[in-house]
Protein backbone atom coordinates (compact mmCIF):
# COMPACT_ATOMS: atom_id res chain seq x y z
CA UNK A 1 10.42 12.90 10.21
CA UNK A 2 8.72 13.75 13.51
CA UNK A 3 6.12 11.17 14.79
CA UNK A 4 3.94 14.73 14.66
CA UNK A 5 4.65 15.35 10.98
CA UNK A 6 3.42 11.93 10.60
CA UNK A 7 0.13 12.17 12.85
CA UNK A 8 -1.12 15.59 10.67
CA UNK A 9 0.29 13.97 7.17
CA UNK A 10 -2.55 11.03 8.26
CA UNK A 11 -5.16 14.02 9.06
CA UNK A 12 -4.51 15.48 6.23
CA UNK A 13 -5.61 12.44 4.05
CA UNK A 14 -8.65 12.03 6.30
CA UNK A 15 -9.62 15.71 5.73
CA UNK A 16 -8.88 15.33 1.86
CA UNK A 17 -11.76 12.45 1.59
CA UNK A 18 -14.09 14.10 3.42
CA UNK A 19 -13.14 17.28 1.23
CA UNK A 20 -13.76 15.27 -1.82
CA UNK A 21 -17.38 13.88 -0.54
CA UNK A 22 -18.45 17.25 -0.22
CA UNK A 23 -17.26 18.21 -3.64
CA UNK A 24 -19.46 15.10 -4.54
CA UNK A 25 -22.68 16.32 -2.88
CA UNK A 26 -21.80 20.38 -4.03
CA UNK A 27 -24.19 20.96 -7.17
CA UNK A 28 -21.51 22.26 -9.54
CA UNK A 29 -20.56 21.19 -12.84
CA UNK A 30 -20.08 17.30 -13.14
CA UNK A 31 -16.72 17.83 -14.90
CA UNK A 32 -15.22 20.07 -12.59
CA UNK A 33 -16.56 18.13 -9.86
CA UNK A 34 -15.27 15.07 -11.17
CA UNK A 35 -12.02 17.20 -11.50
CA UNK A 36 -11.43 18.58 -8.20
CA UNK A 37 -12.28 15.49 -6.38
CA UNK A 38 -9.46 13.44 -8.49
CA UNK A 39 -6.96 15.92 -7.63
CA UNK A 40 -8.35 16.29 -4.28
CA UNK A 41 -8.08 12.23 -3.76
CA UNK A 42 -4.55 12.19 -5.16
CA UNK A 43 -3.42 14.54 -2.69
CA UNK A 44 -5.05 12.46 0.15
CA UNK A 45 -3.47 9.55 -1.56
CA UNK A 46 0.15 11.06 -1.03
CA UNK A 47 -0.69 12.43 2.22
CA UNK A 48 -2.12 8.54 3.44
CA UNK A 49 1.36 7.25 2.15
CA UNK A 50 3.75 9.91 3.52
CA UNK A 51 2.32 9.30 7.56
CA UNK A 52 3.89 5.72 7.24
CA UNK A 53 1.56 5.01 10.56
CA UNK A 54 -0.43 1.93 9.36
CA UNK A 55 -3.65 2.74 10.43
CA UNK A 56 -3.67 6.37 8.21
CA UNK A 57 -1.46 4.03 5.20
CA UNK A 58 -5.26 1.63 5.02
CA UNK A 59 -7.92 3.73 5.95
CA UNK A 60 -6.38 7.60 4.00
CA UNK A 61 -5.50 5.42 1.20
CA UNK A 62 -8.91 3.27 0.83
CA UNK A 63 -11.19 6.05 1.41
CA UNK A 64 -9.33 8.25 -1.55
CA UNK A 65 -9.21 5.52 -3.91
CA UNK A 66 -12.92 5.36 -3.02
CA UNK A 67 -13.71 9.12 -3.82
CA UNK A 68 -11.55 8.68 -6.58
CA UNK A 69 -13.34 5.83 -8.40
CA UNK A 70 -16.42 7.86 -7.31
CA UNK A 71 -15.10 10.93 -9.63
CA UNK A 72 -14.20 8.41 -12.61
CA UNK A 73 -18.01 7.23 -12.48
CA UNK A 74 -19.02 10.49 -12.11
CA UNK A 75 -17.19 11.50 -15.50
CA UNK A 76 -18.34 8.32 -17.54
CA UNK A 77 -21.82 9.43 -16.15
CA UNK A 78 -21.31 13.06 -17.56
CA UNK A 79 -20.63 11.32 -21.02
CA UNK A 80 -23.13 9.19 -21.57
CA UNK A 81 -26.08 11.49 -20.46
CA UNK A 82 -24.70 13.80 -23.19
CA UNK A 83 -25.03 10.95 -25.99
């Protein structure tokens, strides 16, 4: 792989948390919110892995795992206001 392939694989997981933190503000459904941003954060996940530059591996990876827990909570929040 190109050192450029590499560089926009590490954008790309940037631009998938912040895409994922918007989902969290958007007023939608809490499920599909919850939803989009998991998929959303798995994608970064693989994108934070694939750049293999260090600096995109820690911070793409971190800040996805982040929105991701974010989504879980947001789901076992859905839940339990519907008991």
């Amino acid at each position: 792989m190109k050192k450029n392939t590499r560089n926009i694989l590490g954008d790309l997981s940037i631009i998938a948390a912040i895409t994922s933190m918007i989902f969290f503000f958007l007023p939608i459904d809490d499920e599909i919110d919850a939803i989009i941003i998991g998929l959303i954060s798995f994608l970064g996940i693989g994108f934070a892995l694939g750049s293999k530059e260090i600096w995109y591996v820690i911070f793409g990876t971190l800040s996805n795992i982040a929105m991701l827990g974010m989504a879980y909570l947001l789901l076992i929040g859905t839940e339990f206001s519907q008991l």
